[in-house]
Protein backbone atom coordinates (compact mmCIF):
# COMPACT_ATOMS: atom_id res chain seq x y z
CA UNK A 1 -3.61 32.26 -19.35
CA UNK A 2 -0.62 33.89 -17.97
CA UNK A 3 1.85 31.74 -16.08
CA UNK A 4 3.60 33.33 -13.13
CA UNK A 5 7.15 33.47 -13.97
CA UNK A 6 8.10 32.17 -10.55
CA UNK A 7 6.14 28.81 -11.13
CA UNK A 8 8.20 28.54 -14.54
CA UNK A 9 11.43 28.98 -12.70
CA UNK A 10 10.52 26.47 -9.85
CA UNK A 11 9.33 23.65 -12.32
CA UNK A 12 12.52 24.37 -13.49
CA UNK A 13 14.58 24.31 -10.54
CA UNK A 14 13.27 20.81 -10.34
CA UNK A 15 14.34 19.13 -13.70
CA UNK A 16 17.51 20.54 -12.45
CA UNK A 17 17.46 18.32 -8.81
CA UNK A 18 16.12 15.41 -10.99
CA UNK A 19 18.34 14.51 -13.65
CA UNK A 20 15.20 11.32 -14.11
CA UNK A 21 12.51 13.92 -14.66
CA UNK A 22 11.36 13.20 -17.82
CA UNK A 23 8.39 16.10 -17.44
CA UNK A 24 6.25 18.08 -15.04
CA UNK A 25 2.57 19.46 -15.62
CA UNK A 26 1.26 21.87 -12.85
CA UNK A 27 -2.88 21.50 -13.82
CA UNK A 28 -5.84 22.13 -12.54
CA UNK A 29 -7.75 19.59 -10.31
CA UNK A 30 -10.06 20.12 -13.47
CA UNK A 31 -7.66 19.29 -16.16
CA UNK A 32 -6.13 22.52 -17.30
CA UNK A 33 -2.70 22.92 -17.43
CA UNK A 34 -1.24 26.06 -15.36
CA UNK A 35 1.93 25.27 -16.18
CA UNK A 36 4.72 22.60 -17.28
CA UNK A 37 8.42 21.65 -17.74
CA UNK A 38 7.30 18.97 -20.14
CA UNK A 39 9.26 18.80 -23.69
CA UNK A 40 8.82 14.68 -25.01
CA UNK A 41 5.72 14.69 -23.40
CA UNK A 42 1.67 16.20 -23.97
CA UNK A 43 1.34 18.43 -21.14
CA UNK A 44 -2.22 18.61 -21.88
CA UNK A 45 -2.79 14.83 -21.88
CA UNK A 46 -1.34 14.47 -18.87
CA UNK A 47 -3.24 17.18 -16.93
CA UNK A 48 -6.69 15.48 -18.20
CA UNK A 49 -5.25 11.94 -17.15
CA UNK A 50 -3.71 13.54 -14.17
CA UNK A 51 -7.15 15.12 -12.73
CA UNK A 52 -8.79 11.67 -13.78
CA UNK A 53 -6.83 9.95 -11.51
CA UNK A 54 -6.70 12.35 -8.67
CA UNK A 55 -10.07 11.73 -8.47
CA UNK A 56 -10.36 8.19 -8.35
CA UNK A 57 -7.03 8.02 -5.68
CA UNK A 58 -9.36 10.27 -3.77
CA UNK A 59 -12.54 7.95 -3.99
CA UNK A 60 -10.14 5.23 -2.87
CA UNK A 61 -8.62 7.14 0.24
CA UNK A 62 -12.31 8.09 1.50
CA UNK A 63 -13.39 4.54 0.85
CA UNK A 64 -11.14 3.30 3.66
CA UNK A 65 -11.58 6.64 5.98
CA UNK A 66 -7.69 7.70 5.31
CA UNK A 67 -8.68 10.86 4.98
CA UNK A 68 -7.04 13.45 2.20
CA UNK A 69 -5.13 12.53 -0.74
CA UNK A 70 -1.74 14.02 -0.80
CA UNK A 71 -0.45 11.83 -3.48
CA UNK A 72 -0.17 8.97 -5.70
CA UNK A 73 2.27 6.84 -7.72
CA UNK A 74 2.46 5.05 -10.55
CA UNK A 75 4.99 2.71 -11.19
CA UNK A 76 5.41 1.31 -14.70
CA UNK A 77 7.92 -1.06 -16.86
CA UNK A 78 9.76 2.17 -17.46
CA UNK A 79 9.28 4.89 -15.09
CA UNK A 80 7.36 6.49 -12.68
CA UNK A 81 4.37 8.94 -12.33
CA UNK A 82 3.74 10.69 -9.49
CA UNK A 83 1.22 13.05 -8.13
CA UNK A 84 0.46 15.40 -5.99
CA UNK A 85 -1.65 17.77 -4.59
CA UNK A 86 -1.10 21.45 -4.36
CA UNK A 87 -3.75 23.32 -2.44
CA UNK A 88 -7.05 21.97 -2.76
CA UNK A 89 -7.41 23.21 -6.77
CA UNK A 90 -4.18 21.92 -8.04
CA UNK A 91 -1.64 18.85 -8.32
CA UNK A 92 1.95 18.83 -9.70
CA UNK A 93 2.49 15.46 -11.79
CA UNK A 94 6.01 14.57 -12.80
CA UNK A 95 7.27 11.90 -15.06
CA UNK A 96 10.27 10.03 -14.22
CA UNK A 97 12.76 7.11 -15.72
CA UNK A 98 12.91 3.90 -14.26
CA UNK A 99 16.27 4.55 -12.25
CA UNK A 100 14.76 7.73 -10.21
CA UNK A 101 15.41 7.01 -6.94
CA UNK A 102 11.63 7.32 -6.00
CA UNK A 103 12.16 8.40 -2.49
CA UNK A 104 14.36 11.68 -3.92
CA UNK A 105 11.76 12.37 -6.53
CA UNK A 106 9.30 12.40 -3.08
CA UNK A 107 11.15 14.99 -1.27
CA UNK A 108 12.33 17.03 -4.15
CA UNK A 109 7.92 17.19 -5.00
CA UNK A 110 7.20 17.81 -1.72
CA UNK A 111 9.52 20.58 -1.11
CA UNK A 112 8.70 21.58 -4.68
CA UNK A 113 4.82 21.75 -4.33
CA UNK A 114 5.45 23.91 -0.88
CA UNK A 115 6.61 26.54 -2.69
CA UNK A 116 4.12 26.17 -5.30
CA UNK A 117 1.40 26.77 -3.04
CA UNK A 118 3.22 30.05 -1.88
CA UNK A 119 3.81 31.67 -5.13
CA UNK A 120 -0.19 30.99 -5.81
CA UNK A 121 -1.42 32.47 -3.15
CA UNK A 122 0.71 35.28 -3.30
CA UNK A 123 -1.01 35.28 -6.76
CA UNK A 124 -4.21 35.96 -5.43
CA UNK A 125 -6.24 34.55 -8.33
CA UNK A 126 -7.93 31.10 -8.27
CA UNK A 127 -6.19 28.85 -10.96
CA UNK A 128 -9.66 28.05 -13.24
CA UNK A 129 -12.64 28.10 -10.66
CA UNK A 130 -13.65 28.33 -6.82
CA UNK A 131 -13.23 25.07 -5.13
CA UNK A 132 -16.58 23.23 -5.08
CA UNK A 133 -17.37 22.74 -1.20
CA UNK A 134 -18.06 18.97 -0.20
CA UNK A 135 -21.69 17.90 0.25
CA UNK A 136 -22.18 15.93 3.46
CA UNK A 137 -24.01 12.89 2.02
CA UNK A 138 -24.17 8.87 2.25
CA UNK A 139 -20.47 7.55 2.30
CA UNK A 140 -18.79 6.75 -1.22
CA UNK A 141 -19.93 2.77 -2.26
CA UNK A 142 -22.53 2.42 0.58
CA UNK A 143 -23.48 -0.84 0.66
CA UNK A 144 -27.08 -2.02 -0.32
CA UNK A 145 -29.34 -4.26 1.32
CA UNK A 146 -31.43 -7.07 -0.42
CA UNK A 147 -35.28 -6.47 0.04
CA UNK A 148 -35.66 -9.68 1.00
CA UNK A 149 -33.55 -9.06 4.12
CA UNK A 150 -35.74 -5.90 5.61
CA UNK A 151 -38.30 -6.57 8.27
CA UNK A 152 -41.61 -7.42 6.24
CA UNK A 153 -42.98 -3.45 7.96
CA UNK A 154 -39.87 -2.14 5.97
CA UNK A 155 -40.82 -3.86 2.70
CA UNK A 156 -44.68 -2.61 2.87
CA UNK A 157 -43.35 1.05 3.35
CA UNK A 158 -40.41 0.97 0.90
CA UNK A 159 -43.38 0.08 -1.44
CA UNK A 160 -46.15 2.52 -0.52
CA UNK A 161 -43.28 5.23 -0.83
């Protein structure tokens, strides 16, 4: 795949406002990396882990009705990660040091993944495939209910059916 040399230069504009950025991965909501700044680190890896989390983060916002995910962080022993979404088929993950200041890292992102977006929609291509629409269906973790607790009319037709 051909990376837009304007997404190179931006992922590199960051690393230059974060001295703590260890490594970004631009990916795929999928998994595939689009681009990345990433030298120490497996760009690949982290756009698979990335997507893997994006989805669960999302599975937790719609859980408690908070509607979209816009991001996520990780804090560890020794650094951050941090994600976040960039239209509705991408997310930019960076990797920072433990000293970042967390709420720089936050606005540099933010400002970073706005022009992001631009640049691929200027593009005009989708980044790997069409968005999948959402299918209305029963909320996420929908609680069951014990048989024994149905009115015994329930039971009969839950059986017959």
């Amino acid at each position: 795949m051909t990376v837009d040399p304007a997404v190179l230069e931006e992922l590199d504009r960051l690393r230059g406002r974060l001295h703590e950025l260890a490594g970004s991965v631009l990916a795929t909501t999928d998994g595939l990396v689009v681009a990345h700044d990433a030298h120490d680190i497996e760009p690949d890896s982290i756009a698979a882990l990335a997507a893997a989390h994006l989805a669960l983060a999302r599975r937790f916002a719609h859980a408690v009705n908070h509607g979209e995910l816009r991001e996520s962080v990780v804090e560890c022993d020794r650094g951050y990660i941090t994600s976040y979404t960039a239209g509705p088929n991408a997310l930019l993950t960076l990797v920072t040091s433990g000293d970042a200041n967390l709420a720089m890292v936050h606005l540099e992102a933010r400002r970073c993944v706005r022009r992001l977006v631009r640049i691929l929609r200027l593009d005009n291509k989708p980044l790997a495939r069409p968005e999948i629409p959402h299918q209305p269906g029963p909320a996420p973790l929908t609680r069951r209910t014990p048989m024994a607790t149905l009115p015994t009319n329930a039971r009969r037709r839950q059986a017959a059916g």
